[in-house]
C-alpha atoms as a PDB file:
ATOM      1  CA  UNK A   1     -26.432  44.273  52.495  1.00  0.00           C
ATOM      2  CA  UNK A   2     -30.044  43.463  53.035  1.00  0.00           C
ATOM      3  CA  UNK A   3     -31.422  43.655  49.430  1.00  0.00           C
ATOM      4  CA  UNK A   4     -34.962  42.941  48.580  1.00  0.00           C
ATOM      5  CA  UNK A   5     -36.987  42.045  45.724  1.00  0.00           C
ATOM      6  CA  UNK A   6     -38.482  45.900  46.267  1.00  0.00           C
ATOM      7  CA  UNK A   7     -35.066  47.492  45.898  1.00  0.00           C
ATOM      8  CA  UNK A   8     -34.298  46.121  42.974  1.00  0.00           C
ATOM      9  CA  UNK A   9     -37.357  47.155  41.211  1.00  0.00           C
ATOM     10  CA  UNK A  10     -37.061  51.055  42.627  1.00  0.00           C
ATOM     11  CA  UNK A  11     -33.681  50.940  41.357  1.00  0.00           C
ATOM     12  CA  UNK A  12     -34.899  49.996  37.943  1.00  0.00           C
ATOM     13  CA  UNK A  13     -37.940  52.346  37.758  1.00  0.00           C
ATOM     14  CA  UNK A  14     -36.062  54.935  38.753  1.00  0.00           C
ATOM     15  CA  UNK A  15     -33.314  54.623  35.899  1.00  0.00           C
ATOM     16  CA  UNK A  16     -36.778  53.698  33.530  1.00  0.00           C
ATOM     17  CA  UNK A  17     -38.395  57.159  34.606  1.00  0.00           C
ATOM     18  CA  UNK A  18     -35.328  59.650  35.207  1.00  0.00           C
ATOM     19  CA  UNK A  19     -36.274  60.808  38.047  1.00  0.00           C
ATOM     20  CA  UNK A  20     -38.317  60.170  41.544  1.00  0.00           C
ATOM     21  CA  UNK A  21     -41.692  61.580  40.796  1.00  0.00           C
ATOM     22  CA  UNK A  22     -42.400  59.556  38.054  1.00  0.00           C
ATOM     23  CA  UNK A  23     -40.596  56.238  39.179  1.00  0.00           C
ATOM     24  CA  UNK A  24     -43.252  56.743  42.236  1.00  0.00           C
ATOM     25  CA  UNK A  25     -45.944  56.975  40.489  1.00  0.00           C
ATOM     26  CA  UNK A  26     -44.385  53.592  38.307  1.00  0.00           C
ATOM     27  CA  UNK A  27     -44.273  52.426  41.812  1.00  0.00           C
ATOM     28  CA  UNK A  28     -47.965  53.351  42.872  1.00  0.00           C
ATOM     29  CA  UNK A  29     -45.781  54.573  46.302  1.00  0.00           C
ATOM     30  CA  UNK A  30     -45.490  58.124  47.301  1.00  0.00           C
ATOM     31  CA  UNK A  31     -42.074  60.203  46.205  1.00  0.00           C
ATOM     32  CA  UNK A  32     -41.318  60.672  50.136  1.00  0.00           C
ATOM     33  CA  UNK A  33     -41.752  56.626  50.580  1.00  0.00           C
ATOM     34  CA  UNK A  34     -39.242  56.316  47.603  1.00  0.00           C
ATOM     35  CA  UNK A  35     -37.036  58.997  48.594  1.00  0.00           C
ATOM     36  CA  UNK A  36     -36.767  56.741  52.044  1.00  0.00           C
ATOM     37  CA  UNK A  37     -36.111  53.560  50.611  1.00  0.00           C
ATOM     38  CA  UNK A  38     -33.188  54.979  48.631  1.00  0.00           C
ATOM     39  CA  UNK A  39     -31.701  56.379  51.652  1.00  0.00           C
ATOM     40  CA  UNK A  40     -32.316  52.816  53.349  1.00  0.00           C
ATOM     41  CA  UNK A  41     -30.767  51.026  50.465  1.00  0.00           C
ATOM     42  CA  UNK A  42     -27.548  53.417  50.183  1.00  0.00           C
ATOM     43  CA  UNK A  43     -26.738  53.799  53.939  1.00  0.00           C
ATOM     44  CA  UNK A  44     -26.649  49.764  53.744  1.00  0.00           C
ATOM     45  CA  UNK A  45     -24.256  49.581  50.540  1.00  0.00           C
ATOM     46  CA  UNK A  46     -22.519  53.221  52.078  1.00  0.00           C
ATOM     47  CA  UNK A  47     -22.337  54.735  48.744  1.00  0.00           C
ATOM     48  CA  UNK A  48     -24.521  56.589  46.448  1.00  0.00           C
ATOM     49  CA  UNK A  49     -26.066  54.998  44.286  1.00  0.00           C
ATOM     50  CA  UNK A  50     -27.737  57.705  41.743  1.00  0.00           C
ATOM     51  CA  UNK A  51     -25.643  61.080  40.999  1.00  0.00           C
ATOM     52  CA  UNK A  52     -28.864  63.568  42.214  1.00  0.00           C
ATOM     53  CA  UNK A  53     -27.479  66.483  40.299  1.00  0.00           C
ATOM     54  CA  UNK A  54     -27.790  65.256  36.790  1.00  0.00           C
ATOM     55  CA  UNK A  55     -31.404  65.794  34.963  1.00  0.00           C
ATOM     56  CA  UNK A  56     -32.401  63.211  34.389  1.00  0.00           C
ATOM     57  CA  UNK A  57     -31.618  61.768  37.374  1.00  0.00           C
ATOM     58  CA  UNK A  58     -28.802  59.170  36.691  1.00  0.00           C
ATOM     59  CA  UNK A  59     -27.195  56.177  37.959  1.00  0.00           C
ATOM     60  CA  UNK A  60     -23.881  56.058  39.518  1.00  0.00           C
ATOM     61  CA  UNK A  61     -21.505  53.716  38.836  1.00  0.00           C
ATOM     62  CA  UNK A  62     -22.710  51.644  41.669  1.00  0.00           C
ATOM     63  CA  UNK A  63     -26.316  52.152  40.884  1.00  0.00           C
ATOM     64  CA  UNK A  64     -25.397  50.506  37.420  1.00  0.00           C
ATOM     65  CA  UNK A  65     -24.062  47.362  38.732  1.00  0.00           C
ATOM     66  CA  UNK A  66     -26.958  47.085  40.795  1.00  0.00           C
ATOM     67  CA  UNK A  67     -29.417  47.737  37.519  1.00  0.00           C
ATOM     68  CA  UNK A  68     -26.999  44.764  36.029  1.00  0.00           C
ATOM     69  CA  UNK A  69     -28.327  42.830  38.725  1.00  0.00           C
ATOM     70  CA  UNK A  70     -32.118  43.766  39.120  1.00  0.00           C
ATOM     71  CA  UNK A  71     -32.230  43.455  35.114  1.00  0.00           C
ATOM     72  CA  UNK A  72     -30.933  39.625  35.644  1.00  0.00           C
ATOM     73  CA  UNK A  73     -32.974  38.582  38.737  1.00  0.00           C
ATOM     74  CA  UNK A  74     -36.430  40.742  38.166  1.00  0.00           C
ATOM     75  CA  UNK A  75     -36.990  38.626  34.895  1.00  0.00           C
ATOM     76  CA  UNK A  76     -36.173  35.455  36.537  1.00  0.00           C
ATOM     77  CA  UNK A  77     -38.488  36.383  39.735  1.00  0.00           C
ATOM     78  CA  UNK A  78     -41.394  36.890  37.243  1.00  0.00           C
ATOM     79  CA  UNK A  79     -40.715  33.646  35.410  1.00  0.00           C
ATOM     80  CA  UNK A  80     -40.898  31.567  38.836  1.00  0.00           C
ATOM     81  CA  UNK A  81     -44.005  33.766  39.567  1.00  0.00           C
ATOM     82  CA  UNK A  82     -45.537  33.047  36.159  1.00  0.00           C
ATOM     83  CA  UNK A  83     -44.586  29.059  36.570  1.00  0.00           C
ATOM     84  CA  UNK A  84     -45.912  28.648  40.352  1.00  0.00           C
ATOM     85  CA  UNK A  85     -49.102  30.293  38.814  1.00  0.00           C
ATOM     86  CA  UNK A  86     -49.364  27.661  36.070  1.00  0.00           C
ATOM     87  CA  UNK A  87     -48.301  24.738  38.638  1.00  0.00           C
ATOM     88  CA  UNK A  88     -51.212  26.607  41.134  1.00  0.00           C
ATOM     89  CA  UNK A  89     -53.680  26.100  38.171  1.00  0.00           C
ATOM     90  CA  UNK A  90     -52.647  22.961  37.203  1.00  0.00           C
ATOM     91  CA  UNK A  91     -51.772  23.897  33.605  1.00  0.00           C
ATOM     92  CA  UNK A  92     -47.790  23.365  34.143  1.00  0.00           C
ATOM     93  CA  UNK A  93     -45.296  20.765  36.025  1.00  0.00           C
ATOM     94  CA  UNK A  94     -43.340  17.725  35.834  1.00  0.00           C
ATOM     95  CA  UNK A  95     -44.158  14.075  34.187  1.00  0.00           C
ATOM     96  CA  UNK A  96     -40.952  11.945  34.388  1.00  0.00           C
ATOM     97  CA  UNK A  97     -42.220   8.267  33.612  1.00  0.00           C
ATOM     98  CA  UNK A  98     -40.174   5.387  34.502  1.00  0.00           C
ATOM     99  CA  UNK A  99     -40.762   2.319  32.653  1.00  0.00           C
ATOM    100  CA  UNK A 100     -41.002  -1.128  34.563  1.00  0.00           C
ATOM    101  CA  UNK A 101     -42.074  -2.660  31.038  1.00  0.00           C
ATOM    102  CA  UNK A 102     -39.826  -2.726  28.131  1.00  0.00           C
ATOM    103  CA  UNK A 103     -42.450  -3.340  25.453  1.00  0.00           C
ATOM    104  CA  UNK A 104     -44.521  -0.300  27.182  1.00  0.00           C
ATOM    105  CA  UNK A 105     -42.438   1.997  24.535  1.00  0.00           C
ATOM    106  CA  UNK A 106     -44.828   0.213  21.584  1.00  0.00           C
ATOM    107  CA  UNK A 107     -48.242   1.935  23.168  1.00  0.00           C
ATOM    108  CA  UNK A 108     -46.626   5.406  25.397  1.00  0.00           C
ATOM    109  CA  UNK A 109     -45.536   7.095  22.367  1.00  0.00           C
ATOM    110  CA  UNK A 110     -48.736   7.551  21.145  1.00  0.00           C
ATOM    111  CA  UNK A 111     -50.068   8.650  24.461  1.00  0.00           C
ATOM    112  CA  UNK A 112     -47.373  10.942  24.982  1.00  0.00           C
ATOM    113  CA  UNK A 113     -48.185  12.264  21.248  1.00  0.00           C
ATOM    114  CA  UNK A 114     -51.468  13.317  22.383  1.00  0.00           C
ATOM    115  CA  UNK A 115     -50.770  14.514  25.568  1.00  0.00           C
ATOM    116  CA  UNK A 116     -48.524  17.106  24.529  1.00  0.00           C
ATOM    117  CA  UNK A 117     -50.815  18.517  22.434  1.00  0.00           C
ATOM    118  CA  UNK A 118     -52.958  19.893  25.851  1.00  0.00           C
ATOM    119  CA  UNK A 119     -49.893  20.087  28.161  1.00  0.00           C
ATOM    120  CA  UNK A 120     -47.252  21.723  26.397  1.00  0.00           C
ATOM    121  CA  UNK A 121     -46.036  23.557  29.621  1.00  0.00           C
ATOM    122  CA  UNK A 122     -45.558  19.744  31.469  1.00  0.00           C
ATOM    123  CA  UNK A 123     -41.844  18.729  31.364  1.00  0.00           C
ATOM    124  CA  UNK A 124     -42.092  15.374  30.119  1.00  0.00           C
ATOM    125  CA  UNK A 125     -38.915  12.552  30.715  1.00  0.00           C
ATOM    126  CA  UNK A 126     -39.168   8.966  30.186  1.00  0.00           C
ATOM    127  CA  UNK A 127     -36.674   6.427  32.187  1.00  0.00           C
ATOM    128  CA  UNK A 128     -35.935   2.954  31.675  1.00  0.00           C
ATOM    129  CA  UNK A 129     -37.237   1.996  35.239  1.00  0.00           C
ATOM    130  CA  UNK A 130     -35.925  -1.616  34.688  1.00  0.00           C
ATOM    131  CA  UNK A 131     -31.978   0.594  35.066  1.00  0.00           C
ATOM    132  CA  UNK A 132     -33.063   1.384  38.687  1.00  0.00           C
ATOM    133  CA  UNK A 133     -35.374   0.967  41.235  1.00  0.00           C
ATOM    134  CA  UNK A 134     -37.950   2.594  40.035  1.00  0.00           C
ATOM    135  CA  UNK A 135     -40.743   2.252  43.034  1.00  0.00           C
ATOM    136  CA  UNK A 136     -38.278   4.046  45.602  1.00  0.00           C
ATOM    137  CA  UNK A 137     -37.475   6.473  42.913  1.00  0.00           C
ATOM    138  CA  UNK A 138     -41.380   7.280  42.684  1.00  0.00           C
ATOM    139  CA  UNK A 139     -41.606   7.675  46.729  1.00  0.00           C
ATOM    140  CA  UNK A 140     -38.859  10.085  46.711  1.00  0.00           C
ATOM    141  CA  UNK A 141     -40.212  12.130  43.923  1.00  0.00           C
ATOM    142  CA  UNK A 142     -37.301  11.674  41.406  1.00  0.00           C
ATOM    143  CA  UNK A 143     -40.129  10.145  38.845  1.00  0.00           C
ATOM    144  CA  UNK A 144     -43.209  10.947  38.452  1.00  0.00           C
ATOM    145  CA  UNK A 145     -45.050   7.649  37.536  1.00  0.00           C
ATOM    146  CA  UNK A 146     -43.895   4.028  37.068  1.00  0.00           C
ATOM    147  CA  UNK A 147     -45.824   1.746  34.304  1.00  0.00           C
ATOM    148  CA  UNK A 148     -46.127  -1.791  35.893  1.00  0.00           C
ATOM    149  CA  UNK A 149     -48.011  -4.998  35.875  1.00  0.00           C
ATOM    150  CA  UNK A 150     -46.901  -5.756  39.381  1.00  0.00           C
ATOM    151  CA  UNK A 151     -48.543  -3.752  41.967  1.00  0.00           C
ATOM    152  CA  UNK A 152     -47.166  -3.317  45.631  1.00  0.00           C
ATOM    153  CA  UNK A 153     -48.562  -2.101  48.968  1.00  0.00           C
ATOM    154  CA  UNK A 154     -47.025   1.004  49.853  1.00  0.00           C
ATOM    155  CA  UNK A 155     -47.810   3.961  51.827  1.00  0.00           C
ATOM    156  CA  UNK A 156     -49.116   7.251  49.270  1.00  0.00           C
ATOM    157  CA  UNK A 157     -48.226   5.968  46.194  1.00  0.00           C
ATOM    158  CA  UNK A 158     -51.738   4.479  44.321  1.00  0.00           C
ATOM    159  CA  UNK A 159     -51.573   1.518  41.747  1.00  0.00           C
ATOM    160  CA  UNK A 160     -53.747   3.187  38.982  1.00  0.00           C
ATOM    161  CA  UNK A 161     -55.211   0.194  36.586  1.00  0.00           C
ATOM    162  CA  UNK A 162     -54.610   1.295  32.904  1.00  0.00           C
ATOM    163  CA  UNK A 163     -55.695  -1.805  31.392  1.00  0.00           C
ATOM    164  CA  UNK A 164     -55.679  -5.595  30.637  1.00  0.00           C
ATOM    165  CA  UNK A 165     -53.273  -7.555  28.154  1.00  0.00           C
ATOM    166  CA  UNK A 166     -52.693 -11.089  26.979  1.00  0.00           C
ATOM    167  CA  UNK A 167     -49.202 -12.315  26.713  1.00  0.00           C
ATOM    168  CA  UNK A 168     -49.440 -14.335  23.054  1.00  0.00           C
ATOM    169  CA  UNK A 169     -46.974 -16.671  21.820  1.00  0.00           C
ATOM    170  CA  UNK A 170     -45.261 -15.601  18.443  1.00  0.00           C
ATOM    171  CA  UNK A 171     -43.653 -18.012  15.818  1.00  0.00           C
ATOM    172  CA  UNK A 172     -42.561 -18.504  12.277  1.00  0.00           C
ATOM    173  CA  UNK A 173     -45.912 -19.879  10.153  1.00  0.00           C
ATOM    174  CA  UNK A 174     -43.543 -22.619   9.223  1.00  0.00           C
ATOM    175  CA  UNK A 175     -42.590 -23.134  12.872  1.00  0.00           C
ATOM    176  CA  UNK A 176     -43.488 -26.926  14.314  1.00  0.00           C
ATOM    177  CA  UNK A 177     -45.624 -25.040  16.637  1.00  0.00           C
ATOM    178  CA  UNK A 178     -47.751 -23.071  14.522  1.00  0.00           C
ATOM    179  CA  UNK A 179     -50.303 -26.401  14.229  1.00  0.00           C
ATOM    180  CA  UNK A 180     -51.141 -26.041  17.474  1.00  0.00           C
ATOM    181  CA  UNK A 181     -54.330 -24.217  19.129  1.00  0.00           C
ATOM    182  CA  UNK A 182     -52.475 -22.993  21.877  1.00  0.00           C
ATOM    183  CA  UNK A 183     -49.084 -23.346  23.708  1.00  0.00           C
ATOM    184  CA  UNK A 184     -48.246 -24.690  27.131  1.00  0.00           C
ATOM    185  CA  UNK A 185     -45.323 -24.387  29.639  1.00  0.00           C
ATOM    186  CA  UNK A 186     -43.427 -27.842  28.297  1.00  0.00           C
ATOM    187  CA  UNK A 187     -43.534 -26.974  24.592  1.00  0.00           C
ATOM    188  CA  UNK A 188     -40.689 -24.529  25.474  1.00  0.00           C
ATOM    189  CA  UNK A 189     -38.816 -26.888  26.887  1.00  0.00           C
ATOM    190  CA  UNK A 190     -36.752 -27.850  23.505  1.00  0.00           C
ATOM    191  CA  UNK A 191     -37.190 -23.912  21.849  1.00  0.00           C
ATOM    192  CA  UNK A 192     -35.151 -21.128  21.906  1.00  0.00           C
ATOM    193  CA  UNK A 193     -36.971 -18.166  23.594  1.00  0.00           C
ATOM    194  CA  UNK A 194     -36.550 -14.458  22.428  1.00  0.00           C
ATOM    195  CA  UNK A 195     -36.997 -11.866  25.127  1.00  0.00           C
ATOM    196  CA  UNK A 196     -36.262  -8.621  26.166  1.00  0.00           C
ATOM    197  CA  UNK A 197     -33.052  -7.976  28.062  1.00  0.00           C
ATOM    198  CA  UNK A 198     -34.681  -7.724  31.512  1.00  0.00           C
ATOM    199  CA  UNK A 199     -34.836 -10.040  34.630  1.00  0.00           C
ATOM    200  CA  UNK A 200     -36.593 -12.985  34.519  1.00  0.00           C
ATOM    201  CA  UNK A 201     -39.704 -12.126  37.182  1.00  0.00           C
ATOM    202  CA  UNK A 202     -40.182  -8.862  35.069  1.00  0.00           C
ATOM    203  CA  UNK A 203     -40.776 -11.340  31.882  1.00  0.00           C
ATOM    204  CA  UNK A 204     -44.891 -12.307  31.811  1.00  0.00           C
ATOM    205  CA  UNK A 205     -43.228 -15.664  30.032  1.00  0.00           C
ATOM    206  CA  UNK A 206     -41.509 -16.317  33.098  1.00  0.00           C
ATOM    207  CA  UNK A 207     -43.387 -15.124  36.244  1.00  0.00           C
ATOM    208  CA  UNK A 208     -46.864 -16.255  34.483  1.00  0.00           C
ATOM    209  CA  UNK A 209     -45.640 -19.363  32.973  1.00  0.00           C
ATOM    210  CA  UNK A 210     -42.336 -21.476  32.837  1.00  0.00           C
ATOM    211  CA  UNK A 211     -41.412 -20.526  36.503  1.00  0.00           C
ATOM    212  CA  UNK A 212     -44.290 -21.687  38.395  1.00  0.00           C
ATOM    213  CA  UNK A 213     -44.035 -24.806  36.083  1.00  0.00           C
ATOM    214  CA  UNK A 214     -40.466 -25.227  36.396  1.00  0.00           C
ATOM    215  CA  UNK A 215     -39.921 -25.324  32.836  1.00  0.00           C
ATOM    216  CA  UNK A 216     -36.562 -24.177  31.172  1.00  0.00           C
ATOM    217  CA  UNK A 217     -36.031 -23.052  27.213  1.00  0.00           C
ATOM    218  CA  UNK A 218     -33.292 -24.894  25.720  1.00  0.00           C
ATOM    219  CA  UNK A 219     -31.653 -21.270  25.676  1.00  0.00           C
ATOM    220  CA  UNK A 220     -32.600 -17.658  25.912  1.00  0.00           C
ATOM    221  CA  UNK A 221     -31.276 -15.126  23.798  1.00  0.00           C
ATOM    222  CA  UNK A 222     -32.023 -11.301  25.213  1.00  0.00           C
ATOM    223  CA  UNK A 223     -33.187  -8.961  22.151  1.00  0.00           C
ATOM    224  CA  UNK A 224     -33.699  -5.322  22.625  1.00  0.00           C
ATOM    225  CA  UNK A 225     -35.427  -3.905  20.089  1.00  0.00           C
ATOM    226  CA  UNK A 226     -39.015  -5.309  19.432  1.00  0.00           C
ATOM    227  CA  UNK A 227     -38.516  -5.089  15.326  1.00  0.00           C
ATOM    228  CA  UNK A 228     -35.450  -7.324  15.648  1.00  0.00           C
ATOM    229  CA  UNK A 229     -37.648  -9.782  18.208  1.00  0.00           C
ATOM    230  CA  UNK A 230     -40.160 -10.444  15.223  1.00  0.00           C
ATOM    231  CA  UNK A 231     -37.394 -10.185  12.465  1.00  0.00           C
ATOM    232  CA  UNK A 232     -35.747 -12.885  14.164  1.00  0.00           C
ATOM    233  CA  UNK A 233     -39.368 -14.975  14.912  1.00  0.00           C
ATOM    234  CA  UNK A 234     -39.776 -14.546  11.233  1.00  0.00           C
ATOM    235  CA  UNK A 235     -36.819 -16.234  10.408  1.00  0.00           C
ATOM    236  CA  UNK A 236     -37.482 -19.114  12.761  1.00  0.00           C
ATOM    237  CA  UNK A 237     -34.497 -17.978  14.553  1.00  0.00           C
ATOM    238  CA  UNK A 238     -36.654 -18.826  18.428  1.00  0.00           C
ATOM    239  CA  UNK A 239     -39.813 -17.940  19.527  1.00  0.00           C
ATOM    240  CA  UNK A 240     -41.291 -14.709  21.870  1.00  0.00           C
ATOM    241  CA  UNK A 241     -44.125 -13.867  24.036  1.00  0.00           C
ATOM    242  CA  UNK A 242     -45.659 -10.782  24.043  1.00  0.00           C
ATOM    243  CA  UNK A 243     -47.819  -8.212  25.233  1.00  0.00           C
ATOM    244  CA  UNK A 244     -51.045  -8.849  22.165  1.00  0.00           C
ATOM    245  CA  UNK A 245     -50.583  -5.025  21.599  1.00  0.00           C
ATOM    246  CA  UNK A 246     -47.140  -5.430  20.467  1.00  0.00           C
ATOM    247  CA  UNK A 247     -48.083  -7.940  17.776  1.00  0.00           C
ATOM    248  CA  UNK A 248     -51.258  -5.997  16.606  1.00  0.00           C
ATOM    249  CA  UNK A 249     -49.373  -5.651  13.107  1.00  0.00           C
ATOM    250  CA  UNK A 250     -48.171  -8.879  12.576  1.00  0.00           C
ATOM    251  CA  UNK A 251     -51.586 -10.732  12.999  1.00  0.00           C
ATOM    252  CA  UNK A 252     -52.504 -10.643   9.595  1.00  0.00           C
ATOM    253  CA  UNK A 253     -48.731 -11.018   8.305  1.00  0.00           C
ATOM    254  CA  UNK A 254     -48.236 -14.704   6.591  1.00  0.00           C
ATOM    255  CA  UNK A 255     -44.686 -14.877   7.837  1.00  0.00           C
ATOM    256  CA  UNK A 256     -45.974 -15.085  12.237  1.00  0.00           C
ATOM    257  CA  UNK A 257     -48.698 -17.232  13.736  1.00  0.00           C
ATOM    258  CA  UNK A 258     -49.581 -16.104  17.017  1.00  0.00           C
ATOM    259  CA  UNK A 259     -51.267 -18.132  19.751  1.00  0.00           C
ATOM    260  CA  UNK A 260     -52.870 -18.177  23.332  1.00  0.00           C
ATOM    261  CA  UNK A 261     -50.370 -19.083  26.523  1.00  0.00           C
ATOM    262  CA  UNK A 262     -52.684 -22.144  27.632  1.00  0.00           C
ATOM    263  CA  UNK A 263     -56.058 -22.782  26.754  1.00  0.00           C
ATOM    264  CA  UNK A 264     -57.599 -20.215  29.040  1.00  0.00           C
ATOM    265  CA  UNK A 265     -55.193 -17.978  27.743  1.00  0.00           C
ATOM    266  CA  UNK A 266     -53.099 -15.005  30.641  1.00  0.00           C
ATOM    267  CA  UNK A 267     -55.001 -11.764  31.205  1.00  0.00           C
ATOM    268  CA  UNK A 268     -52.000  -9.363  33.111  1.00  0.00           C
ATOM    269  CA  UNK A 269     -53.370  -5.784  34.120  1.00  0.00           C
ATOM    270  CA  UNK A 270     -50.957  -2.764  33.231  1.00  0.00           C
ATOM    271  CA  UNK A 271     -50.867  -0.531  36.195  1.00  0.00           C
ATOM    272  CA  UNK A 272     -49.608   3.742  36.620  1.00  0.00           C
ATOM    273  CA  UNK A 273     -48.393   4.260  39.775  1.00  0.00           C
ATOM    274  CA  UNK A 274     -48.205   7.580  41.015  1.00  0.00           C
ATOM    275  CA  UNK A 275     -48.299   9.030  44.708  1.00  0.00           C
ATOM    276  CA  UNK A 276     -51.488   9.230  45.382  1.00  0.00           C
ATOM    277  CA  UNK A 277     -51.509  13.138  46.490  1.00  0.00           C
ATOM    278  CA  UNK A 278     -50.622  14.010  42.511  1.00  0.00           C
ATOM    279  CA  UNK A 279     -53.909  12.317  41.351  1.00  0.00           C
ATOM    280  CA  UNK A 280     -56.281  14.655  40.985  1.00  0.00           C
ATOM    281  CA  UNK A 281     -53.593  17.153  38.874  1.00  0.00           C
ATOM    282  CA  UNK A 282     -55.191  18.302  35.654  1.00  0.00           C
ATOM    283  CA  UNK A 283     -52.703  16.866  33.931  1.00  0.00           C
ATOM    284  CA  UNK A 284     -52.030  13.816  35.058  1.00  0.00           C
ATOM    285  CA  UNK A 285     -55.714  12.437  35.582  1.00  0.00           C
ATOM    286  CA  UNK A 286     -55.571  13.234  31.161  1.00  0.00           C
ATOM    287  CA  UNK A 287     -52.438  11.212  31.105  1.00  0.00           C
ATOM    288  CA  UNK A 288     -54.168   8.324  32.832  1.00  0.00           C
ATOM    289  CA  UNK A 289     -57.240   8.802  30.813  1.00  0.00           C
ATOM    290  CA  UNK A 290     -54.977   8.897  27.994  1.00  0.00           C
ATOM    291  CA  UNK A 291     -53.119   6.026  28.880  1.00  0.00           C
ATOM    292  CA  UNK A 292     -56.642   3.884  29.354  1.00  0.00           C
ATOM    293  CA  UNK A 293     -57.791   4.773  25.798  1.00  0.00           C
ATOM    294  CA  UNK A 294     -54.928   4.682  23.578  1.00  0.00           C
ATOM    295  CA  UNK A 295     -54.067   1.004  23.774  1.00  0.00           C
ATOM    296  CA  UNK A 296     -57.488   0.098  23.285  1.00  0.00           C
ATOM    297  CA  UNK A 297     -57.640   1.938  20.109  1.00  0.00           C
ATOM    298  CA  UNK A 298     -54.399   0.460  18.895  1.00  0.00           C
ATOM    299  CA  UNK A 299     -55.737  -2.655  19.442  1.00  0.00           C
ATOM    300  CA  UNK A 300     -58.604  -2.046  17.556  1.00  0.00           C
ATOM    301  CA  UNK A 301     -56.555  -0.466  14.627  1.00  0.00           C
END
């Protein structure tokens, strides 16, 4: 059987009406035009599928199971319609976010907050992008944007700039440390560093700092949570780095001291990358506006 979108909604109108006149008129067809496509549709399933001398006109056992059917898929049909429509309009689709930085949780909540609040119809997903590879993921359009300070060249996918971010040092106020003005490379030589449990070149500490000056913590101890991270500064249990956002609470806290990574201090730049064909979406040029504005607020709080 060839059955069409069309059949299923005579088949319905006509058990909605009772009877052919009306269901054409439901129809805005003529009753001959129905009459035809009933034929049509029962010479293809070779059975009848209303029983034409009951008043009203009624459906046959066949005709019901059919009705079962157009009552399932018509709704479904007009669902898909209604959602193409939004995704036409830009008021609907997808935002899965994959995460290349693991403090980026700290400041995307909040945008996320807001951003639900004018795009409730946007399915929104967050990954851990540091669990996969998160750029290829983005160019086969399993994710939707990946958060990054490390930009790459590659082919329809653009490197949005969100904004810029110092990587501070964080220590006990009774750490040795805390007398100093600002922090080099060698004074982790003898310390024990706190970070988050991601690879080294993903770690500002690392790429920006103790790599290129091939300079080695006494030991590193991998932390996932950023509470536990200061809990364990606090303590003078090691030392951290990171993002100043992050630490935006603990500035004024008598327990941390934070200071600048060298004397000119690191300026990183947080990045969105999305393909570039999805930027001009409604609702993804508010998420990037969004995720420009937010931080800087934060900060400012």
């Amino acid at each position: 059987m060839h059955v069409e979108l069309r059949h299923l909604r005579t088949i319905k109108a006509i058990h909605e009406a009772g009877g052919l006149a009306r269901a054409a008129d439901l129809l805005n067809i003529t009753q001959s035009a129905l009459s035809h496509q009933v034929k049509g549709l029962e010479d293809q399933a070779g059975m009848e599928l209303f029983v034409r001398r009951s008043k009203p006109l009624k459906l046959s056992a066949a005709g019901l199971r059919m009705l079962r059917t157009a009552e399932r898929v018509l709704p479904e049909m007009a669902a898909l319609e209604e959602e193409f429509s939004g995704l036409r309009a830009g008021k609907s689709g997808r935002l899965h976010i994959a995460i290349e930085c693991h403090a980026c949780f700290e400041w995307l909540f909040p945008v996320l907050e807001e951003f639900r609040k004018a795009w409730s119809d946007v399915d929104v997903d967050i990954r851990p992008g540091l669990a996969f590879d998160a750029m290829p993921a983005l160019w086969k359009e399993e994710v939707d944007v990946v958060i990054s300070s490390d930009p790459e060249d590659m082919d329809g996918v653009t490197f949005n700039p969100l904004f810029d971010y110092a990587p501070v040092f964080v220590a006990s106020s009774r750490h040795p440390l805390a007398e100093k003005e600002y922090v080099e490379a060698e004074d982790f030589r003898g310390e024990v560093l706190i970070t988050y449990p991601v690879e080294r070149s993903k770690l500002d500490v690392f790429s920006q700092l103790l790599t290129p000056a091939k300079v080695e913590p006494r030991s590193v101890r991998q932390v996932e949570l950023t509470a536990v991270i200061l809990l364990l500064v606090a303590s003078n249990r090691g030392v951290a780095v990171l993002p100043d956002w992050v630490v935006r609470e603990v500035r004024y806290n008598s327990d941390y001291v934070t200071r600048p990574i060298t004397q000119a201090g690191i300026t990183r730049r947080l990045f969105a990358a999305t393909r570039s064909d999805d930027i001009e979406k409604p609702f993804m040029a508010h998420f990037l506006r969004l995720a420009r504005t937010v931080p800087v607020r934060l900060q400012r709080g």
